[in-house]
C-alpha atoms as a PDB file:
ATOM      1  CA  UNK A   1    -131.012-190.762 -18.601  1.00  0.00           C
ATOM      2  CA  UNK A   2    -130.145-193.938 -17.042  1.00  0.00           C
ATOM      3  CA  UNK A   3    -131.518-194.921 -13.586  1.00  0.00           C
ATOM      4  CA  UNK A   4    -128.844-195.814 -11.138  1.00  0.00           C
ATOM      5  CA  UNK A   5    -129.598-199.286 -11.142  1.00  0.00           C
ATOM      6  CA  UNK A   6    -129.503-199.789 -15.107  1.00  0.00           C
ATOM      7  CA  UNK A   7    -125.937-198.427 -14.632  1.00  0.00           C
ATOM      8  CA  UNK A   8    -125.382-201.058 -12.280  1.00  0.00           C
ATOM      9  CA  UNK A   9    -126.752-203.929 -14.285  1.00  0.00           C
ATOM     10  CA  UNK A  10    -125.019-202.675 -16.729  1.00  0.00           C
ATOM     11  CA  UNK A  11    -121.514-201.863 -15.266  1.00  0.00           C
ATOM     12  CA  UNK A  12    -121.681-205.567 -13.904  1.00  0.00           C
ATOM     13  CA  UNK A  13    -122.777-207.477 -16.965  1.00  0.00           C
ATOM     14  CA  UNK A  14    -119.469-205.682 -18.849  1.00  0.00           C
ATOM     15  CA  UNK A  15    -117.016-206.435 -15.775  1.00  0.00           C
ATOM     16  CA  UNK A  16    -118.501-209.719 -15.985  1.00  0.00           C
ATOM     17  CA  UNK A  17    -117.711-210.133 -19.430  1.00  0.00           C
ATOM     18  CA  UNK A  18    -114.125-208.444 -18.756  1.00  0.00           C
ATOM     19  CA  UNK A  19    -113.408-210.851 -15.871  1.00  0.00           C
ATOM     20  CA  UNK A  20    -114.438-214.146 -18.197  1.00  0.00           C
ATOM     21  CA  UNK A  21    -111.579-212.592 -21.017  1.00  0.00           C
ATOM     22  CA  UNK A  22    -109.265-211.883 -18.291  1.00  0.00           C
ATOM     23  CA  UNK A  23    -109.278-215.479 -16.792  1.00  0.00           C
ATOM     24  CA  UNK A  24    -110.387-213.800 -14.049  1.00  0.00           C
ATOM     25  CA  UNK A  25    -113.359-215.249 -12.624  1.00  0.00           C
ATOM     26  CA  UNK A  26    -113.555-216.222  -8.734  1.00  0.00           C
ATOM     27  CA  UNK A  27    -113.838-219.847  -8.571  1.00  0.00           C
ATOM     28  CA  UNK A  28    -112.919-222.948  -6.296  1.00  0.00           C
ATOM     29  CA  UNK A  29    -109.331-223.209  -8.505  1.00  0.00           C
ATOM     30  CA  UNK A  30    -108.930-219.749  -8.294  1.00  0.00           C
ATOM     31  CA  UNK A  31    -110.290-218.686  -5.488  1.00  0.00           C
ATOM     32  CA  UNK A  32    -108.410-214.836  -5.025  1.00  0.00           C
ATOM     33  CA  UNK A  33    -110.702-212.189  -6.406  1.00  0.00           C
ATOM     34  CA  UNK A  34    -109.498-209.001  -8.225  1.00  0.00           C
ATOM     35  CA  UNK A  35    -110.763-205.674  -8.430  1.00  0.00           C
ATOM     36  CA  UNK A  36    -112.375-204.653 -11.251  1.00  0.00           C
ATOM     37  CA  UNK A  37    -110.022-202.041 -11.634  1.00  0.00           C
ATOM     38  CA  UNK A  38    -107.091-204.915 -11.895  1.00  0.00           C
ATOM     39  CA  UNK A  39    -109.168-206.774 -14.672  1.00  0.00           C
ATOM     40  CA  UNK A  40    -109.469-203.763 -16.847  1.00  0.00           C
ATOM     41  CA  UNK A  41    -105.950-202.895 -15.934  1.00  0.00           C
ATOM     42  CA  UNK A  42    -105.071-206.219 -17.288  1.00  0.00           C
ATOM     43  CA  UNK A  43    -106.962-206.101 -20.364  1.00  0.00           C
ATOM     44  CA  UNK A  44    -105.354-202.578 -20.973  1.00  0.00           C
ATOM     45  CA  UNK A  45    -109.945-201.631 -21.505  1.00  0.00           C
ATOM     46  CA  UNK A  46    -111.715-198.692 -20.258  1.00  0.00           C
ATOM     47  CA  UNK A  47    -114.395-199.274 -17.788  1.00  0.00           C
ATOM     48  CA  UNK A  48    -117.715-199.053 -18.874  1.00  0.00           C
ATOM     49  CA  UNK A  49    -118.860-196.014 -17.524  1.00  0.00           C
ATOM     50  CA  UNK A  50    -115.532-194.236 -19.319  1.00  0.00           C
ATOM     51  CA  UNK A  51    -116.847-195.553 -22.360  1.00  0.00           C
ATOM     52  CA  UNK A  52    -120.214-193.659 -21.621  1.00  0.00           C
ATOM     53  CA  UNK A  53    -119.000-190.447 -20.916  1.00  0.00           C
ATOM     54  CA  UNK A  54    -116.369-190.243 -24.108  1.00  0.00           C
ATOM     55  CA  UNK A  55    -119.545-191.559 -25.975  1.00  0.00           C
ATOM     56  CA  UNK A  56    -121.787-188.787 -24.607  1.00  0.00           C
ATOM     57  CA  UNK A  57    -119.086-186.250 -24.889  1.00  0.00           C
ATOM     58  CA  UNK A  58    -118.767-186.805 -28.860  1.00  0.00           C
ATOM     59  CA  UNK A  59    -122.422-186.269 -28.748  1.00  0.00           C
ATOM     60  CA  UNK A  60    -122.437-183.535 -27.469  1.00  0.00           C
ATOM     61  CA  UNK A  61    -120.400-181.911 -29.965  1.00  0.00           C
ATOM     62  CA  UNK A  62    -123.282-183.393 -32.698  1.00  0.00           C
ATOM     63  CA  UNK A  63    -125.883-182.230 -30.563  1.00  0.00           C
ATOM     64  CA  UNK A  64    -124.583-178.565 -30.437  1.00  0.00           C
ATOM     65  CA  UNK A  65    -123.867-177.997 -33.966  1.00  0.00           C
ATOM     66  CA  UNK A  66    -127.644-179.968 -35.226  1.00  0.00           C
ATOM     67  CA  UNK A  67    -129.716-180.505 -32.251  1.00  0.00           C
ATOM     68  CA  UNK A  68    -133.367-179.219 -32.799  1.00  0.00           C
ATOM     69  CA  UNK A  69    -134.274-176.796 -30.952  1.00  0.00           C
ATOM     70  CA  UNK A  70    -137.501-178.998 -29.455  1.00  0.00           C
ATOM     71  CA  UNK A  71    -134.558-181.185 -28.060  1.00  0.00           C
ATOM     72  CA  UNK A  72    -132.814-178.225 -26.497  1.00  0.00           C
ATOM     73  CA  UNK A  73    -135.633-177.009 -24.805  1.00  0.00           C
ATOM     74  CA  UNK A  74    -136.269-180.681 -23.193  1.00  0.00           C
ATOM     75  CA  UNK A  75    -132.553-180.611 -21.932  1.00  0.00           C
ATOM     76  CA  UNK A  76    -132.522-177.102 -20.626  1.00  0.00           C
ATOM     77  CA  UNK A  77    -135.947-177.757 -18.338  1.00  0.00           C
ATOM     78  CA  UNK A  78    -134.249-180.901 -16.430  1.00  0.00           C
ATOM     79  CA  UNK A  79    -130.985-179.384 -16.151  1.00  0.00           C
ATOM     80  CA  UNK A  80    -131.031-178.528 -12.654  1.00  0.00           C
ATOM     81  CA  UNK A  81    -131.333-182.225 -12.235  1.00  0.00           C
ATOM     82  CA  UNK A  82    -128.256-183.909 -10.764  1.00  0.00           C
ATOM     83  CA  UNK A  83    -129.138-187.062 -12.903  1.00  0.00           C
ATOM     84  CA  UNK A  84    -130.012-184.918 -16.075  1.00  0.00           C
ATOM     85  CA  UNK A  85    -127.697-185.244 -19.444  1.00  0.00           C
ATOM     86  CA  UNK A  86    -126.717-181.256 -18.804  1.00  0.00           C
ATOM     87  CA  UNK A  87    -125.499-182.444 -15.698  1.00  0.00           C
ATOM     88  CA  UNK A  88    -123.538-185.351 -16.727  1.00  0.00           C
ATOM     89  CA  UNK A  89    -121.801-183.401 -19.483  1.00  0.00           C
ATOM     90  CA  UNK A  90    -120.618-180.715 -16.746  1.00  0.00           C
ATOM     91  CA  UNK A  91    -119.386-183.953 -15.134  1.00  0.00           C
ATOM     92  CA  UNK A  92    -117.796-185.297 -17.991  1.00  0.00           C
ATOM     93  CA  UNK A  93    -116.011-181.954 -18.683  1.00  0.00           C
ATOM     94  CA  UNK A  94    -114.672-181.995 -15.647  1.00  0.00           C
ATOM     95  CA  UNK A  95    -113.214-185.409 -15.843  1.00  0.00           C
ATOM     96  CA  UNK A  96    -111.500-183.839 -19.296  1.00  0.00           C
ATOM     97  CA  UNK A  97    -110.244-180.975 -17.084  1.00  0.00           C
ATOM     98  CA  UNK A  98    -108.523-183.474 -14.399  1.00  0.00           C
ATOM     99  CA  UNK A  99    -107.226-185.884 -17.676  1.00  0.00           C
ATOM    100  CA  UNK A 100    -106.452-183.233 -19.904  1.00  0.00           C
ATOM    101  CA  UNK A 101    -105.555-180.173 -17.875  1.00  0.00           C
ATOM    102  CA  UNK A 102    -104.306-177.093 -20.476  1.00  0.00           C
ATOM    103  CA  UNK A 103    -105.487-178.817 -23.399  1.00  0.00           C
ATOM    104  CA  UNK A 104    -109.060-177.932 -22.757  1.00  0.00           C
ATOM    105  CA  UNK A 105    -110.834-174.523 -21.578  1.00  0.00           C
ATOM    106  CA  UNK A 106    -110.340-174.125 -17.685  1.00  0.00           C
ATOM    107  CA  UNK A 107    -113.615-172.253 -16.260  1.00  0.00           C
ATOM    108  CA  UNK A 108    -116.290-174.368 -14.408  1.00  0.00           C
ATOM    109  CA  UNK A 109    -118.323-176.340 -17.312  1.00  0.00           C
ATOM    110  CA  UNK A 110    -121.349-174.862 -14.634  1.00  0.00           C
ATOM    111  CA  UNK A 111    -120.282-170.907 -14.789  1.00  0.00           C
ATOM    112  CA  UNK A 112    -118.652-171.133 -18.354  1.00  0.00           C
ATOM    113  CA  UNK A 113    -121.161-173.289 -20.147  1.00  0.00           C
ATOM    114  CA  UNK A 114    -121.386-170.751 -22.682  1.00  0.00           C
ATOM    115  CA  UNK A 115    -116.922-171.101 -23.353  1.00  0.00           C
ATOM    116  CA  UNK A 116    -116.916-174.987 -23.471  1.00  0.00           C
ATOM    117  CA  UNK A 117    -120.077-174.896 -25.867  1.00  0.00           C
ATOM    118  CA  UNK A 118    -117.794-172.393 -27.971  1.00  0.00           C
ATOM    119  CA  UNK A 119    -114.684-174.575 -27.555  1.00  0.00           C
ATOM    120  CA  UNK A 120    -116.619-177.906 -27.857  1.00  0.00           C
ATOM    121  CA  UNK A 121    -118.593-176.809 -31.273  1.00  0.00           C
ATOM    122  CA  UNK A 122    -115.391-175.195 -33.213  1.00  0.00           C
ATOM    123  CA  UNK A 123    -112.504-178.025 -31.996  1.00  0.00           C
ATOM    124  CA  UNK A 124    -111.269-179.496 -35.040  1.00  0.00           C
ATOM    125  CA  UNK A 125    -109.613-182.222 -32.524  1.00  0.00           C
ATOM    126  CA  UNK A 126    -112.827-182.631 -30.162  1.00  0.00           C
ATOM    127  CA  UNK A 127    -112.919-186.265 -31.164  1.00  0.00           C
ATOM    128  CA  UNK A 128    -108.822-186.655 -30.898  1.00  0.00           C
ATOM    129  CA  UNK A 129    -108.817-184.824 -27.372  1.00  0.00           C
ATOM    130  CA  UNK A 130    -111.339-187.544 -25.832  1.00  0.00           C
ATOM    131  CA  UNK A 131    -109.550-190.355 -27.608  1.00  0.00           C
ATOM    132  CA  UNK A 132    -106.288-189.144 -25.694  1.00  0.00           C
ATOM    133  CA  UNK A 133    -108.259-188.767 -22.440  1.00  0.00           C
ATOM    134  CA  UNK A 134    -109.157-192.793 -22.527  1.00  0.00           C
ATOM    135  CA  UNK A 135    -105.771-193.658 -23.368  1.00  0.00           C
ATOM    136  CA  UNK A 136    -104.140-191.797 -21.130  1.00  0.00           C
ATOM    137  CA  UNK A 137    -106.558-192.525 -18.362  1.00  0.00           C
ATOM    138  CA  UNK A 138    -105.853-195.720 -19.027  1.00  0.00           C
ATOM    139  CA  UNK A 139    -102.399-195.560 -18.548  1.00  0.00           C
ATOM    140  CA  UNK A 140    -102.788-194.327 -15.510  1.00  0.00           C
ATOM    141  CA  UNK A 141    -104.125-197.143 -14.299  1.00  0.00           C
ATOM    142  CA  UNK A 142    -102.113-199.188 -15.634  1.00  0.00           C
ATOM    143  CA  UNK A 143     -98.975-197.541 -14.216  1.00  0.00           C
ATOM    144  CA  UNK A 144    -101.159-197.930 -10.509  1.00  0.00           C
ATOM    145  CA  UNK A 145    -101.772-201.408 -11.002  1.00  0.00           C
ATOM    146  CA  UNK A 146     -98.329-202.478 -11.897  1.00  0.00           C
ATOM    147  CA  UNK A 147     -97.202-200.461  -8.511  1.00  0.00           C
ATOM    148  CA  UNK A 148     -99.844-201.828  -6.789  1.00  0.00           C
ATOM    149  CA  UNK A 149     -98.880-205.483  -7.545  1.00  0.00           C
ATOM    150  CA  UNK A 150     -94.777-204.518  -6.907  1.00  0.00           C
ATOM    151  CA  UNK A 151     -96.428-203.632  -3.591  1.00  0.00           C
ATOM    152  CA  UNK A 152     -97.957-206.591  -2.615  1.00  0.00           C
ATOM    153  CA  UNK A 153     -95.384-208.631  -4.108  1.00  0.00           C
ATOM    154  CA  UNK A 154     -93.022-207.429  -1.878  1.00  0.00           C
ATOM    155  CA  UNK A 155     -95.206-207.809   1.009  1.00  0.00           C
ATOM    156  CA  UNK A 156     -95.933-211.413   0.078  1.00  0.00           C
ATOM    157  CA  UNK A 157     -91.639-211.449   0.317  1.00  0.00           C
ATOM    158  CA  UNK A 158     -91.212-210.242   3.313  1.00  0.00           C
ATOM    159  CA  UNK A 159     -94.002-212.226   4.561  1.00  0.00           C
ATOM    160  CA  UNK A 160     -92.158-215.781   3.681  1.00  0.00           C
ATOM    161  CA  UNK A 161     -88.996-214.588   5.188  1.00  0.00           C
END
């Protein structure tokens, strides 16, 4: 588990990072600042926290065809935990459900735990299916952006005339 502020330090540190590649830094010359979502938009990158939750999703398909049994245990007593990895692979299911709609099993991750372990542990295109949920999430918000900036564009128009 990582403590909210790790996630921070982390999350930060990679925008950071993202911002410096972008050109993107707020500065005296450039003195506008962007949203982080506009620098990874830019860079056509996931955000960080995307990148955790495809990475802990492909785990979890390792975990549930070799995990030991000791390790099961462990995750099964801090699962009613918000913050607990049980938890954050409900949550991360249900970001696949909102990306991926159809494509993946449709009951609660909570109430049909037992159908997305079945569908997780015997999809031949587990690995494929998250791939196409960071692309196309990332298309997304690329598509958002580039309306975003017609938007204020236009308003930056109107305002000279």
């Amino acid at each position: 588990m990582v403590a909210a502020g790790e996630k921070t330090k982390l999350e930060t540190g990679i925008y950071s990072i993202y911002r410096r590649v972008a050109g993107m830094v707020t500065t005296e010359r450039q003195p506008e600042h962007c949203s982080n979502e506009k620098v990874i938009a830019t860079l056509g990158v996931n955000a960080p926290m995307e990148m955790v939750r495809a990475n802990r999703l492909r785990y979890a398909k390792r975990l549930l065809h070799h995990g030991p049994d000791i390790l099961w245990a462990l995750l099964k007593a801090e699962a009613k935990d918000e913050d607990s990895w049980i938890a954050m692979i409900r949550e991360d299911c249900r970001w696949l459900q909102e990306v991926l709609g159809a494509e993946v099993p449709k009951a609660d991750p909570e109430e049909g735990a037992t159908e997305w372990a079945d569908y997780i542990k015997n999809s031949d295109s587990w690995k494929a299916k998250i791939k196409r949920s960071l692309i196309l999430v990332n298309l997304k918000r690329k598509e958002e952006q580039r309306a975003a900036d017609e938007t204020d564009n236009m308003l930056k128009d109107l305002k000279k005339a």
